[in-house]
Protein backbone atom coordinates (compact mmCIF):
# COMPACT_ATOMS: atom_id res chain seq x y z
CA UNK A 1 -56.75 10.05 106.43
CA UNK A 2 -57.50 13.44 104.77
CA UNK A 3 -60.90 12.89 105.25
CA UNK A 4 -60.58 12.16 109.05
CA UNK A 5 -58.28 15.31 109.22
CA UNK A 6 -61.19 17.52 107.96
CA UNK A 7 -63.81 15.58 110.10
CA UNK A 8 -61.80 17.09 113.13
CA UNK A 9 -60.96 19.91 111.60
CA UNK A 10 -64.51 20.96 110.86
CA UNK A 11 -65.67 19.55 114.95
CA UNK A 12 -62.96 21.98 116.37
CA UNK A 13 -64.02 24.87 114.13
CA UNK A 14 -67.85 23.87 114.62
CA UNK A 15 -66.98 23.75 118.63
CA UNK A 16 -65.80 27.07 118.79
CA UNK A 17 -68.32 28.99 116.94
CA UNK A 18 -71.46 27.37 119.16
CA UNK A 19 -69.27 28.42 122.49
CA UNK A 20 -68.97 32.10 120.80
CA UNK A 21 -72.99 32.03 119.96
CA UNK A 22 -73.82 30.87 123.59
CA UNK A 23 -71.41 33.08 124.92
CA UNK A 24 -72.75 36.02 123.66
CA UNK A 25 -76.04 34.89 124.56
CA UNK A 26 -75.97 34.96 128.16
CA UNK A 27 -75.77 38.59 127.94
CA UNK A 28 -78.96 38.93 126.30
CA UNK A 29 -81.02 41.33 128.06
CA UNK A 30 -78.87 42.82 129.75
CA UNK A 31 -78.83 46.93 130.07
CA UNK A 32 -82.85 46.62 128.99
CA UNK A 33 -83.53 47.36 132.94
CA UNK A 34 -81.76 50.57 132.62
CA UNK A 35 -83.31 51.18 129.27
CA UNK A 36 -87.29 51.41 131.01
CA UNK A 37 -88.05 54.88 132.88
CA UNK A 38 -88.31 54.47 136.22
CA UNK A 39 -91.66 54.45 136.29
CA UNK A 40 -91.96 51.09 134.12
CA UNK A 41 -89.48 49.76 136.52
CA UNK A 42 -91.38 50.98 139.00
CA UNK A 43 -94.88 49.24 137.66
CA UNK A 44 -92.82 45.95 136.87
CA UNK A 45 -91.20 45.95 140.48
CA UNK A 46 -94.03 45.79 142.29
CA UNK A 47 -95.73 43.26 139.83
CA UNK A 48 -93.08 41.10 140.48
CA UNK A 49 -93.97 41.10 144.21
CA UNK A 50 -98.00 41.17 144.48
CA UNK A 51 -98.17 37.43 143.85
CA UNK A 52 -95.82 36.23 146.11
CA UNK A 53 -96.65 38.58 148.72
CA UNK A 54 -100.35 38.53 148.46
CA UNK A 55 -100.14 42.70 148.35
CA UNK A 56 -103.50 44.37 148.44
CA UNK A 57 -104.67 47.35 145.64
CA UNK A 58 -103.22 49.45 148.94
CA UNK A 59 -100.18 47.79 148.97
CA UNK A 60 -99.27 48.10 145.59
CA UNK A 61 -100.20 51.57 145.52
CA UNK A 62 -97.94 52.13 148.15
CA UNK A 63 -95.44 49.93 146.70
CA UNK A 64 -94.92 51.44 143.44
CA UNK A 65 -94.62 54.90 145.26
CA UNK A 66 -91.71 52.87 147.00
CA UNK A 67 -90.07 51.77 144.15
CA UNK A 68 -90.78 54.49 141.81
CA UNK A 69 -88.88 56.93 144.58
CA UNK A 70 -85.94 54.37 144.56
CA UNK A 71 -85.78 54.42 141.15
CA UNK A 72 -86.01 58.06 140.39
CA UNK A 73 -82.84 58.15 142.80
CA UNK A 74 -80.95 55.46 140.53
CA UNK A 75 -81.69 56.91 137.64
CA UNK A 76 -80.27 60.07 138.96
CA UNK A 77 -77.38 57.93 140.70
CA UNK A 78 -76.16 56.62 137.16
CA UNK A 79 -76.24 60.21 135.51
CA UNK A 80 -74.30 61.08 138.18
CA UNK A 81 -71.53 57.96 138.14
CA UNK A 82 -71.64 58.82 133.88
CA UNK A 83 -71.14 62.47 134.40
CA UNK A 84 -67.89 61.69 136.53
CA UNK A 85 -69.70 63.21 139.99
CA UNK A 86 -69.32 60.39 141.68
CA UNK A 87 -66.94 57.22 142.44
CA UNK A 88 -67.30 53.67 141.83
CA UNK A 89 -67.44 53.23 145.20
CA UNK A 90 -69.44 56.35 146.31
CA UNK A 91 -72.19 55.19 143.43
CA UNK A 92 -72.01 51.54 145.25
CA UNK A 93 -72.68 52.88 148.70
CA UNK A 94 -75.63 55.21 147.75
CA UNK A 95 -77.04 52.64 145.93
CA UNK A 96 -76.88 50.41 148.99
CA UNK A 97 -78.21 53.23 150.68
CA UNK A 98 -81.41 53.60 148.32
CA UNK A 99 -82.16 49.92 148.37
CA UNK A 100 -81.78 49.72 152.33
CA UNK A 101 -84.35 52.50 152.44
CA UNK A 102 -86.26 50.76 149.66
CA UNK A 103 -86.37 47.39 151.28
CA UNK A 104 -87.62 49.18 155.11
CA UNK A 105 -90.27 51.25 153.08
CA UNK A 106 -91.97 47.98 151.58
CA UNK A 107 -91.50 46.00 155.11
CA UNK A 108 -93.55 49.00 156.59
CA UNK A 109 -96.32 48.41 154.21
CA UNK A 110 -96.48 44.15 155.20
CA UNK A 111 -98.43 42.33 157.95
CA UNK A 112 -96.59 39.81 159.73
CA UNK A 113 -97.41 36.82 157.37
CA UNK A 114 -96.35 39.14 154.46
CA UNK A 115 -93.32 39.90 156.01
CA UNK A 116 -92.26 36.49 156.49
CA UNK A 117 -93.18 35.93 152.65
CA UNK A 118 -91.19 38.29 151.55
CA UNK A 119 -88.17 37.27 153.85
CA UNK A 120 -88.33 34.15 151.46
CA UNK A 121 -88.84 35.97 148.61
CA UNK A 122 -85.82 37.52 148.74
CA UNK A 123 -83.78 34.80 149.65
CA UNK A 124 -85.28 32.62 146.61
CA UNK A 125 -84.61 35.56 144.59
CA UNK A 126 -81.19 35.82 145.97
CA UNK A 127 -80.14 32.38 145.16
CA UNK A 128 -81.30 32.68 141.95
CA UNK A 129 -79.09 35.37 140.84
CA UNK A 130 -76.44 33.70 142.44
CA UNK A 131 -77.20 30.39 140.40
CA UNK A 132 -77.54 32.05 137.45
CA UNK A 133 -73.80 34.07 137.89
CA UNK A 134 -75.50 37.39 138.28
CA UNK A 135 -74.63 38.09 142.03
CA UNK A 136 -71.43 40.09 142.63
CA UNK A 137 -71.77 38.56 146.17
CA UNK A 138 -68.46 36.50 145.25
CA UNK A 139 -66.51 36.95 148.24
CA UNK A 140 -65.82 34.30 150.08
CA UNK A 141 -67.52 33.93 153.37
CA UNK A 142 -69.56 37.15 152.48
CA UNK A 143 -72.50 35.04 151.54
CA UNK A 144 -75.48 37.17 153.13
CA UNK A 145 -78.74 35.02 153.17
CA UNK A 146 -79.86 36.67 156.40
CA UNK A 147 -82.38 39.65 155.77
CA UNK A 148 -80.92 42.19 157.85
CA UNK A 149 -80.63 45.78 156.16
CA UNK A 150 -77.02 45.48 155.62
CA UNK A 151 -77.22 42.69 153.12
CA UNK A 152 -75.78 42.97 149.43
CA UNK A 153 -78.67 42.63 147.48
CA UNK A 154 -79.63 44.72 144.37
CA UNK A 155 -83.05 45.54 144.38
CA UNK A 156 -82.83 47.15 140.84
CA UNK A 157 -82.32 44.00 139.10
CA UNK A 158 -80.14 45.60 136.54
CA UNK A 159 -77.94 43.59 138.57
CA UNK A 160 -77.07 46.61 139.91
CA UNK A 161 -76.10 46.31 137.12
């Protein structure tokens, strides 16, 4: 009986401590986005789009120009959210702002085919994040799949974060 007791005991106890261990690894990673200078984020932004898009030397140049703009701006968005300067909400909407202006600079660099890859792209990427519990897309019937410029993605992958 005493032995069973401690059997349990030791499966509750056991239970617990692998739930903490996975818990606090899903967070792994996370703030090593805002960690990179904009430039690496930059360089690792448009890597993460050549293949799929099929971009040319030209279109990554132009592409890390792109992001590396956008991401000067964030980085200067954040010091200015830390510093008190600006609201929660205020940092949200110029963030949406920089990533709307983001996402028209790279369509302006794509050929129709590219265009319609990167449509999917996003949308892949998208449902990802959502799968994975990173979207803040949560509310309900606010699911934006559609690529219009008004959608609620976060280019910066720091989850916007």
């Amino acid at each position: 009986m005493t032995n069973k007791k401690t059997l349990i005991t030791l499966l509750v106890l056991l239970t617990f401590v692998v739930g903490n261990v996975m818990a606090q690894g899903r967070g792994k990673g996370k703030g090593k986005w805002k960690k990179k200078s904009a430039e690496e984020r930059a360089t690792l932004l448009t890597k993460r789009m050549t293949g799929p898009l099929k971009l040319t030397a030209d279109q990554q140049t132009k592409a890390k120009a792109i992001h590396l703009t956008a991401e000067n701006q964030m980085t200067t968005l954040r010091a200015d959210k830390k510093a008190g300067k600006l609201t929660k909400e205020d940092a949200r909407a110029k963030r949406k702002e920089i990533n709307k202006t983001r996402r028209q600079g790279i369509k302006g660099l794509l050929d129709d085919q590219q265009k319609k890859r990167y449509k999917k792209w996003r949308k892949n990427r998208n449902r990802k994040g959502r799968r994975k519990g990173k979207g803040k897309k949560g509310k309900a019937g606010n699911d934006n799949d559609n690529d219009n410029d008004n959608d609620n993605d976060n280019d910066d992958d720091n989850g916007g974060k």
